[in-house]
N, C-alpha and C. Protein backbone atom coordinates (compact mmCIF):
# COMPACT_ATOMS: atom_id res chain seq x y z
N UNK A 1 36.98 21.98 10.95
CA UNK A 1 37.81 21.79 12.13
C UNK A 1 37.06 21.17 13.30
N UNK A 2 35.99 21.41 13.52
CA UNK A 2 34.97 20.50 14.49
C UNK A 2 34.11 19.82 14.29
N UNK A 3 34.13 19.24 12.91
CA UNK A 3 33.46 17.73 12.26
C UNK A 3 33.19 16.70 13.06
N UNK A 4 33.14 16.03 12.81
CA UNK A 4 33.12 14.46 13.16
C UNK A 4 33.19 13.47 12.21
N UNK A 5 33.81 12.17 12.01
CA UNK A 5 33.50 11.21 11.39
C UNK A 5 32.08 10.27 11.89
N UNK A 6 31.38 10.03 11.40
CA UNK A 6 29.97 9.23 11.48
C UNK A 6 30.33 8.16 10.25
N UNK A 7 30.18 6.93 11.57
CA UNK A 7 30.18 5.57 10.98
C UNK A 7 28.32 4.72 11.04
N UNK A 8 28.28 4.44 9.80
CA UNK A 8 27.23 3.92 9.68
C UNK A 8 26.45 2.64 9.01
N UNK A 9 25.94 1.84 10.21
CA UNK A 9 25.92 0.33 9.85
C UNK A 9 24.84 -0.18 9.23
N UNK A 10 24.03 -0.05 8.06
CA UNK A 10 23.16 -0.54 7.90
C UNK A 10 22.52 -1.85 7.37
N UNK A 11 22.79 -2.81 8.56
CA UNK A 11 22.95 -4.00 8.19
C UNK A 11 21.73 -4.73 7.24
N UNK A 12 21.62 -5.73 7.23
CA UNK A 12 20.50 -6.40 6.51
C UNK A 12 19.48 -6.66 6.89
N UNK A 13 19.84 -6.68 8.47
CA UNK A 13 18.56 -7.06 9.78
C UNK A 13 18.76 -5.90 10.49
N UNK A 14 17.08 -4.93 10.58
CA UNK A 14 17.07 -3.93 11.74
C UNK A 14 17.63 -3.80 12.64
N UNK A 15 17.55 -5.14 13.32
CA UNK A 15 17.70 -4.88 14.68
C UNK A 15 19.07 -4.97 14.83
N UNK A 16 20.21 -4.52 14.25
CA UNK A 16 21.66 -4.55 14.18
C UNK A 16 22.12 -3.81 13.76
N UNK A 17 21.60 -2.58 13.59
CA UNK A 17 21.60 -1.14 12.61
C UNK A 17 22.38 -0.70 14.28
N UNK A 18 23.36 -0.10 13.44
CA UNK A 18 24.33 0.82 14.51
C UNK A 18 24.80 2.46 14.06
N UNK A 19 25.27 3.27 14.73
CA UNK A 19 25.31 4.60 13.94
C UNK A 19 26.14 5.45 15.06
N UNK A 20 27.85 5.44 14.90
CA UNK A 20 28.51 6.21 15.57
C UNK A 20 28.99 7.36 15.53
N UNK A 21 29.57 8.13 16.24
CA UNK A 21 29.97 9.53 15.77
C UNK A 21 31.49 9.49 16.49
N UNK A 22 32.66 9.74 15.85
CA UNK A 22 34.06 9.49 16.27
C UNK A 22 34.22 11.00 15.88
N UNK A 23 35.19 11.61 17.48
CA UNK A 23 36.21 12.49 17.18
C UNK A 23 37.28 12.27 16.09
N UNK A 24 37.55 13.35 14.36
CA UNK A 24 38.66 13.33 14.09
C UNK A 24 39.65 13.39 14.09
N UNK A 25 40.28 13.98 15.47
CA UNK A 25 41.06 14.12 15.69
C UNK A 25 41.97 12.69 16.79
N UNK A 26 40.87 12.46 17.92
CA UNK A 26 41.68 11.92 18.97
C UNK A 26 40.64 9.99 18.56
N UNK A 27 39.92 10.09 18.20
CA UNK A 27 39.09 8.99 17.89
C UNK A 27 38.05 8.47 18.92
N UNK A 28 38.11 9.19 19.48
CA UNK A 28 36.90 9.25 20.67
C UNK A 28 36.00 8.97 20.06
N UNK A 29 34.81 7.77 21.02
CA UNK A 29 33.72 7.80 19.93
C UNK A 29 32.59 8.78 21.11
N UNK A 30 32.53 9.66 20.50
CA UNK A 30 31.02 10.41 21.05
C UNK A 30 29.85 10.22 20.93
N UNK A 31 29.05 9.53 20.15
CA UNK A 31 28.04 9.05 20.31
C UNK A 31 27.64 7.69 20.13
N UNK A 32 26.98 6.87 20.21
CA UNK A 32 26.86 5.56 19.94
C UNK A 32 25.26 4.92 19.55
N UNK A 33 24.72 5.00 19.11
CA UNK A 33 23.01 4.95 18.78
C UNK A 33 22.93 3.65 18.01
N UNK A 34 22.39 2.81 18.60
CA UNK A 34 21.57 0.88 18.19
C UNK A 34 20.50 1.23 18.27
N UNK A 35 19.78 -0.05 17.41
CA UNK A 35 18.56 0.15 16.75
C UNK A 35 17.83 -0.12 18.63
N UNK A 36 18.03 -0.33 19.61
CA UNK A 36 17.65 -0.41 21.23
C UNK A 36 17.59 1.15 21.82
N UNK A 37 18.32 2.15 21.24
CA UNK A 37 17.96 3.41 21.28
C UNK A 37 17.04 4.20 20.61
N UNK A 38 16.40 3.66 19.84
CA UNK A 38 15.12 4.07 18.73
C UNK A 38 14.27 4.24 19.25
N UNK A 39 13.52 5.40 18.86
CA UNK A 39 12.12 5.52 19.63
C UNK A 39 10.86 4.49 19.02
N UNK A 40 9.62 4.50 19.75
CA UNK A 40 9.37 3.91 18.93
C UNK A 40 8.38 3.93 17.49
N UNK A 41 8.76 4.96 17.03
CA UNK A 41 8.11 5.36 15.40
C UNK A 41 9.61 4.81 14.87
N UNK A 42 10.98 5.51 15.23
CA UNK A 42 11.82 5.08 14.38
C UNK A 42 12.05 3.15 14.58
N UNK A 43 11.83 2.96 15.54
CA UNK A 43 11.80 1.33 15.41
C UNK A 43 10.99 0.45 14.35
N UNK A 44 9.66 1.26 14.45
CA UNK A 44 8.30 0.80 13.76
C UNK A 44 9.02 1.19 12.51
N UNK A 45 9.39 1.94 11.84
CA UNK A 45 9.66 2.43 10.03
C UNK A 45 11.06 1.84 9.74
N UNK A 46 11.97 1.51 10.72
CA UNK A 46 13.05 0.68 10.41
C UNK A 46 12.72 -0.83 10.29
N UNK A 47 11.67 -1.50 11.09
CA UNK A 47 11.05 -2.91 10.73
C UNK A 47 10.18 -2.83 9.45
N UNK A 48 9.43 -1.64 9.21
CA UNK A 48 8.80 -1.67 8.04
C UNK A 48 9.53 -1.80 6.96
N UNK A 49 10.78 -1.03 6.94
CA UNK A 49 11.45 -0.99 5.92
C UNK A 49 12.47 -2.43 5.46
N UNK A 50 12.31 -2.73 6.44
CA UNK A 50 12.95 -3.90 6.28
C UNK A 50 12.10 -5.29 5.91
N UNK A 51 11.06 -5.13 6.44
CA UNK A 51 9.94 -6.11 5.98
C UNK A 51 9.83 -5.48 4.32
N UNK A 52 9.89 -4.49 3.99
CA UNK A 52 8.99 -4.25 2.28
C UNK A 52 10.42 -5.00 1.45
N UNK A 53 11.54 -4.51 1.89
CA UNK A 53 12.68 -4.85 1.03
C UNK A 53 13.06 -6.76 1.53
N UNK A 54 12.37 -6.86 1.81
CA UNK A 54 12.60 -8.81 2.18
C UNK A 54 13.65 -8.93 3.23
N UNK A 55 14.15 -8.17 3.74
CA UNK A 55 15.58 -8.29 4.58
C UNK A 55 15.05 -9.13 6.10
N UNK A 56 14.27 -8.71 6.24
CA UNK A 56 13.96 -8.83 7.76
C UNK A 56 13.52 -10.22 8.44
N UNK A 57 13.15 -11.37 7.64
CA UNK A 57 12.69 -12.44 7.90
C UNK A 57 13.57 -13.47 7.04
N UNK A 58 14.82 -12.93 6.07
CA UNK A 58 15.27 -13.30 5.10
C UNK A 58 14.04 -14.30 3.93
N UNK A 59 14.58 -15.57 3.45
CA UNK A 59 13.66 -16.33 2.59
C UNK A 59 11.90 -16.32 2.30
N UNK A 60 11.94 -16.38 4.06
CA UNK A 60 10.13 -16.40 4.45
C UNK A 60 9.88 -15.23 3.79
N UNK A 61 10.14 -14.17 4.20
CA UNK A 61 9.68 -12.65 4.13
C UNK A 61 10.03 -12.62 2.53
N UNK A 62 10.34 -12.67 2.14
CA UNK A 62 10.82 -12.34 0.28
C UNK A 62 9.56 -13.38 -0.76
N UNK A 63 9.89 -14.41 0.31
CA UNK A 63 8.58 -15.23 -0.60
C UNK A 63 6.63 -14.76 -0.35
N UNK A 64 7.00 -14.18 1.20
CA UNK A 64 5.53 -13.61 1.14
C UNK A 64 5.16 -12.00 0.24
N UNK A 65 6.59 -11.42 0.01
CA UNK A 65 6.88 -10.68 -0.56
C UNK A 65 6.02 -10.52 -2.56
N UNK A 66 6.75 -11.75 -2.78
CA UNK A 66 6.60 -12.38 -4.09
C UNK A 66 5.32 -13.02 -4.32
N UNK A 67 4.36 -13.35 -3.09
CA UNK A 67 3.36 -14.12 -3.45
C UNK A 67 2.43 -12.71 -3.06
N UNK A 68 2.51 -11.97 -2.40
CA UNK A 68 2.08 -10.54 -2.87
C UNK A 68 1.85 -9.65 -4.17
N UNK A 69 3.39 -9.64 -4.64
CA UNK A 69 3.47 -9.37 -6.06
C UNK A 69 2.41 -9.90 -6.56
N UNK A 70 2.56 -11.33 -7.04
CA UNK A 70 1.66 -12.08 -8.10
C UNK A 70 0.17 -12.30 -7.73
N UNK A 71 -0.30 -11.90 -6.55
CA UNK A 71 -1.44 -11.49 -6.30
C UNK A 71 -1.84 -10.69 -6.92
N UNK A 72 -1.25 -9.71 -7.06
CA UNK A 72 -1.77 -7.77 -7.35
C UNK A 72 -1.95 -7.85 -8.73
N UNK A 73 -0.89 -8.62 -9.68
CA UNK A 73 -0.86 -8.98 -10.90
C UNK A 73 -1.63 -9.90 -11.74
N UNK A 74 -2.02 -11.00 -10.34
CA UNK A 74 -3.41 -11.58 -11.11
C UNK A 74 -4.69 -10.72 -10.85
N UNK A 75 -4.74 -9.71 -9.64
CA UNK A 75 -6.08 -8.41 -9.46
C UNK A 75 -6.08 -8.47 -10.89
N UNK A 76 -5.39 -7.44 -11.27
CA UNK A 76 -5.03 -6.43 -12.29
C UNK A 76 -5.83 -7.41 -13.74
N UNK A 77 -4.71 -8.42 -13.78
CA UNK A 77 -5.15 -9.64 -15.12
C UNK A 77 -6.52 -9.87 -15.34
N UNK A 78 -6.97 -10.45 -14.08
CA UNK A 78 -8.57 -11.48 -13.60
C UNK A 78 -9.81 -10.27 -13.48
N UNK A 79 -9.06 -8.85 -12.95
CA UNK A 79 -10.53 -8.27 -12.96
C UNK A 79 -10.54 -7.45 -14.83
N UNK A 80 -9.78 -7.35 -15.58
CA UNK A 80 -9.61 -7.05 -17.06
C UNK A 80 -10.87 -8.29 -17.80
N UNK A 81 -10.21 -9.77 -17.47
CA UNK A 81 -10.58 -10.62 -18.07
C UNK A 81 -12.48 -10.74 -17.55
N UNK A 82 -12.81 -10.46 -16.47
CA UNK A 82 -14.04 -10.23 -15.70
C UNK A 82 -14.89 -9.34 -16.38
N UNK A 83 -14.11 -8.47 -16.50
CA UNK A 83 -14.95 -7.03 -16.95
C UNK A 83 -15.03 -7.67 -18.23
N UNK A 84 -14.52 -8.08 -19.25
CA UNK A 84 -14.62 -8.14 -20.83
C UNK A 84 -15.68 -9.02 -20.82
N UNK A 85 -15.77 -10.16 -19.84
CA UNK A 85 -16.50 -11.36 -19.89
C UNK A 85 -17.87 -10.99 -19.19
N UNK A 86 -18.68 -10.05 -18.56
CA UNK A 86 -19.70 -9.54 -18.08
C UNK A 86 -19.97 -7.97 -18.46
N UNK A 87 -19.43 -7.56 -19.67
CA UNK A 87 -19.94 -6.45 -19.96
C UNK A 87 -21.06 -6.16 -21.02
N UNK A 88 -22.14 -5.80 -21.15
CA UNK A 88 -23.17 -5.39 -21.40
C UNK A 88 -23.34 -5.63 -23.47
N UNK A 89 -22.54 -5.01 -23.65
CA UNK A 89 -23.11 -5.37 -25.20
C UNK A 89 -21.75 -5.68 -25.49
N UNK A 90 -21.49 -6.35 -27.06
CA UNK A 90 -20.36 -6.35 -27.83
C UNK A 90 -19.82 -4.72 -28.28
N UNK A 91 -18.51 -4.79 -27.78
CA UNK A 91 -17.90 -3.89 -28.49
C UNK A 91 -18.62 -2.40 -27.37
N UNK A 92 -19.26 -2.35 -26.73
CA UNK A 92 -19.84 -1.48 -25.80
C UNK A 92 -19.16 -1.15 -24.42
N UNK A 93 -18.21 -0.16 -24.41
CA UNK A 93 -17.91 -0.29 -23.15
C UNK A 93 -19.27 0.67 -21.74
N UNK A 94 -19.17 -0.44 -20.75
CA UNK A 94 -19.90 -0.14 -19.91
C UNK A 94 -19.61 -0.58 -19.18
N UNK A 95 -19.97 -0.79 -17.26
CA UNK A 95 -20.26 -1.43 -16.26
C UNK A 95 -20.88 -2.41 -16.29
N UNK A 96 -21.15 -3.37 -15.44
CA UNK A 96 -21.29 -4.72 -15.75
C UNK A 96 -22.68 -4.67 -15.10
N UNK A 97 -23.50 -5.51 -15.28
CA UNK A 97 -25.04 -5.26 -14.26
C UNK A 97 -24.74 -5.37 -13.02
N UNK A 98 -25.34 -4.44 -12.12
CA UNK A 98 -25.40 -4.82 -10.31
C UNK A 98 -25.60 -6.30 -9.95
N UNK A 99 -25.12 -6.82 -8.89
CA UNK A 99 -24.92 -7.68 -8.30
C UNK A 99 -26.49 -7.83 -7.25
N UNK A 100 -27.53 -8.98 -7.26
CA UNK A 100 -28.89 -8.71 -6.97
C UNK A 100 -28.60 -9.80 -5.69
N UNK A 101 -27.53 -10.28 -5.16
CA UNK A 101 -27.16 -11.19 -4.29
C UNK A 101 -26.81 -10.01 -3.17
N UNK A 102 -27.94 -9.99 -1.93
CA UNK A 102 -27.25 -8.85 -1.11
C UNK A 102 -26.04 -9.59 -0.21
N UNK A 103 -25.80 -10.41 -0.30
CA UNK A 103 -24.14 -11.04 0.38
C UNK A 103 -23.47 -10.49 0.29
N UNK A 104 -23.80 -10.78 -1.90
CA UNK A 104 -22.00 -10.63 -2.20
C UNK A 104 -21.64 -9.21 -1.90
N UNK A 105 -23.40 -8.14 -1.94
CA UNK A 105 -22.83 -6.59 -1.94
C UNK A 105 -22.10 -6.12 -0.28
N UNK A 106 -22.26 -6.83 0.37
CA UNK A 106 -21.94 -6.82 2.01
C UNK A 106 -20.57 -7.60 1.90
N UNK A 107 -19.98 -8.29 1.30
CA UNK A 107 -18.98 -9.03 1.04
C UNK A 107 -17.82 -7.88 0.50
N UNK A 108 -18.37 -7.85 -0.44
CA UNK A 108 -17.55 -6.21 -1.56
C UNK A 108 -17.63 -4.97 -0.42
N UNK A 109 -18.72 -4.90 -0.44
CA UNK A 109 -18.50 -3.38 0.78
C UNK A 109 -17.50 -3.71 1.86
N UNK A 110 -17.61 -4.72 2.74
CA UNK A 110 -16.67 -5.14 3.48
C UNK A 110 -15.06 -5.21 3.35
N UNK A 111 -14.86 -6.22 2.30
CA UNK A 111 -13.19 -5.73 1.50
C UNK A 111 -12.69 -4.48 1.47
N UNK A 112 -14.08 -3.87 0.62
CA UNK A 112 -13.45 -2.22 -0.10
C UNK A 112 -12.79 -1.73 1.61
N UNK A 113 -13.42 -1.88 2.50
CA UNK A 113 -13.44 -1.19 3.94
C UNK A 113 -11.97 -1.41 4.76
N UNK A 114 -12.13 -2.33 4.20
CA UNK A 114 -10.86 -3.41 4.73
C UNK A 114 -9.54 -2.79 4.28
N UNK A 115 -10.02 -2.70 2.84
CA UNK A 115 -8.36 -2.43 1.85
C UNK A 115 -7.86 -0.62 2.25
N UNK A 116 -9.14 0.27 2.22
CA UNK A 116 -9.57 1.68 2.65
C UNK A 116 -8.66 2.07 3.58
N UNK A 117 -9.12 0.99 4.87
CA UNK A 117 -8.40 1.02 6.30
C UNK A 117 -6.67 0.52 6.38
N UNK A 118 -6.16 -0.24 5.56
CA UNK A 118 -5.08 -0.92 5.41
C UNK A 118 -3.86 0.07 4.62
N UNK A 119 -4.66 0.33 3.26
CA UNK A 119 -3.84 1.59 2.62
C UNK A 119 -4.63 2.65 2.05
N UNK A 120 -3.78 3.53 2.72
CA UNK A 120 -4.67 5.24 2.67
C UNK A 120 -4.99 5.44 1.16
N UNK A 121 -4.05 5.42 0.11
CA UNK A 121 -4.18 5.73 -0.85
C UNK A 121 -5.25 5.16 -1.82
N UNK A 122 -5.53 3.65 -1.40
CA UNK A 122 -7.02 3.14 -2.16
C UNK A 122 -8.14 3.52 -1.48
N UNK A 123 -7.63 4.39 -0.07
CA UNK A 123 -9.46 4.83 0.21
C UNK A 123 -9.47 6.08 -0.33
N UNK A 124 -8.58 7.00 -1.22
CA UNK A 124 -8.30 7.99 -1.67
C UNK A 124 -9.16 7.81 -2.59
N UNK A 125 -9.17 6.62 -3.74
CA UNK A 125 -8.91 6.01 -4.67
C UNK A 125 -10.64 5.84 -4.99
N UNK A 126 -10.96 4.92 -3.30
CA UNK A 126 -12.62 4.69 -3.46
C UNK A 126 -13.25 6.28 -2.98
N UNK A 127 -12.58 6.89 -2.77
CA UNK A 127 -13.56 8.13 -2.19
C UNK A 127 -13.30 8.99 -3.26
N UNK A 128 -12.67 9.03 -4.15
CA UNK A 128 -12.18 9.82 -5.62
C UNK A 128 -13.43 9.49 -6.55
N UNK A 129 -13.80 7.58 -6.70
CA UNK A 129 -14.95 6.93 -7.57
C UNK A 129 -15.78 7.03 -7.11
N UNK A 130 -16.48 7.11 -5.73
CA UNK A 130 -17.55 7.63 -5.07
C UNK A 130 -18.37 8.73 -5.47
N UNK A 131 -17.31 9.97 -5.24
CA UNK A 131 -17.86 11.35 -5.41
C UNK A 131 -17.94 11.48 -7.03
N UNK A 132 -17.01 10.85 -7.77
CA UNK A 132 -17.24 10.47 -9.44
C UNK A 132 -18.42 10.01 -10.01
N UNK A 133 -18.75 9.13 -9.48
CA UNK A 133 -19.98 8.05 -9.18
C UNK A 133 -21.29 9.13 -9.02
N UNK A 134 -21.26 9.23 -8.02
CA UNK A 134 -22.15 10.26 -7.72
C UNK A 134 -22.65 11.27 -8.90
N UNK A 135 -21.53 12.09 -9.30
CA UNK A 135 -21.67 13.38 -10.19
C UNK A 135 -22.24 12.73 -10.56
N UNK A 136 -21.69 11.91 -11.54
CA UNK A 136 -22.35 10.99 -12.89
C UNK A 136 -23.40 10.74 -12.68
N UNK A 137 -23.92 10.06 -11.95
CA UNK A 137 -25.52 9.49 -11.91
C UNK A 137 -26.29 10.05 -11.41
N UNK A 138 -25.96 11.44 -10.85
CA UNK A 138 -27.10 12.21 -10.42
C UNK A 138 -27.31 13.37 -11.62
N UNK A 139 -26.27 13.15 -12.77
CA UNK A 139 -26.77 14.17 -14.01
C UNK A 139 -27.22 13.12 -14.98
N UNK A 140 -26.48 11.78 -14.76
CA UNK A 140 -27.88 10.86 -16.27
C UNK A 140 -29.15 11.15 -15.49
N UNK A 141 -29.39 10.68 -14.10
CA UNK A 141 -30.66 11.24 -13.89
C UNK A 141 -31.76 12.09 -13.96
N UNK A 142 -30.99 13.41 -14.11
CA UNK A 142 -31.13 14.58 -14.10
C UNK A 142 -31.53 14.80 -15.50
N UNK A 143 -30.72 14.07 -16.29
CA UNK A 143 -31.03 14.01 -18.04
C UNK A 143 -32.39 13.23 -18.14
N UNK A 144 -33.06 12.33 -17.24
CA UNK A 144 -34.07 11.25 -17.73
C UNK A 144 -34.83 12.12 -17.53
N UNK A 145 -35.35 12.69 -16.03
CA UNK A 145 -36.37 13.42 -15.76
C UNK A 145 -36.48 14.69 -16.83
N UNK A 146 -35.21 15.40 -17.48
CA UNK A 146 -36.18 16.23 -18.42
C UNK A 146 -36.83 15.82 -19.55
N UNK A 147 -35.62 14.65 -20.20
CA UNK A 147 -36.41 13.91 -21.20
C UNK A 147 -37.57 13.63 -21.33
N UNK A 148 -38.26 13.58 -19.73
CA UNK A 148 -39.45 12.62 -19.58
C UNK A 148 -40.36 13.71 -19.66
């Protein structure tokens, strides 16, 4: 009995997102909220969202979209084909030898830092192989010195 009807616009472009609230009974509209009433986190996650789904720039945005995609997909492809092509013996899986060029290691450290800072979940990702990293090579170590 004291509902409301809520009309809701969610257009294709953020910034045209509308969201009313009408009396059922007499049709009064009681509230009225545009994407110009948004604070601004909900402004910021309504452009985000609209930038990931291509909406927001239409063509441009879908194609930087897509040339994203096929980035990630040649990562994925090119560092497979890398690893097979610099790994240590036939038929041996291992790591590939260290890199003796201190550039490229300031180059790589730099990216990793980059990507870390950009999305949370791959610095999850490098701080997961880190502390992995670690275990590991401080018990082959640990194995040489008794051997020895």
């Amino acid at each position: 009995e004291q509902g409301v009807y809520t009309l809701s616009s969610l257009h294709s472009e953020p910034l045209k997102e509308k969201t009313m609230n009408v009396d059922q009974y007499s049709g009064n509209v009681l509230s009225n909220v545009t994407f110009a009433d948004y604070g601004f986190m909900a402004k910021a996650i309504s452009m985000g969202i609209g930038f990931h789904e291509g909406r927001l720039f239409g063509l441009l945005n879908q194609l930087v979209g897509l040339a994203l995609c096929l980035g990630l997909i040649f990562i994925v492809v090119s560092s497979f084909v890398l690893w097979w092509k610099r790994r240590n013996g036939a038929g041996q899986l291992s790591a590939p030898k260290r890199a003796v060029d201190q550039r490229v290691k300031r180059i790589v450290a730099l990216l990793i830092v980059l990507i870390s800072l950009t999305m949370p979940l791959a610095a999850l990702s490098v701080f997961a192989i880190l502390i992995l990293d670690f275990i590991l090579f401080r018990r082959r170590t640990g194995e040489e010195e008794v051997a020895a």
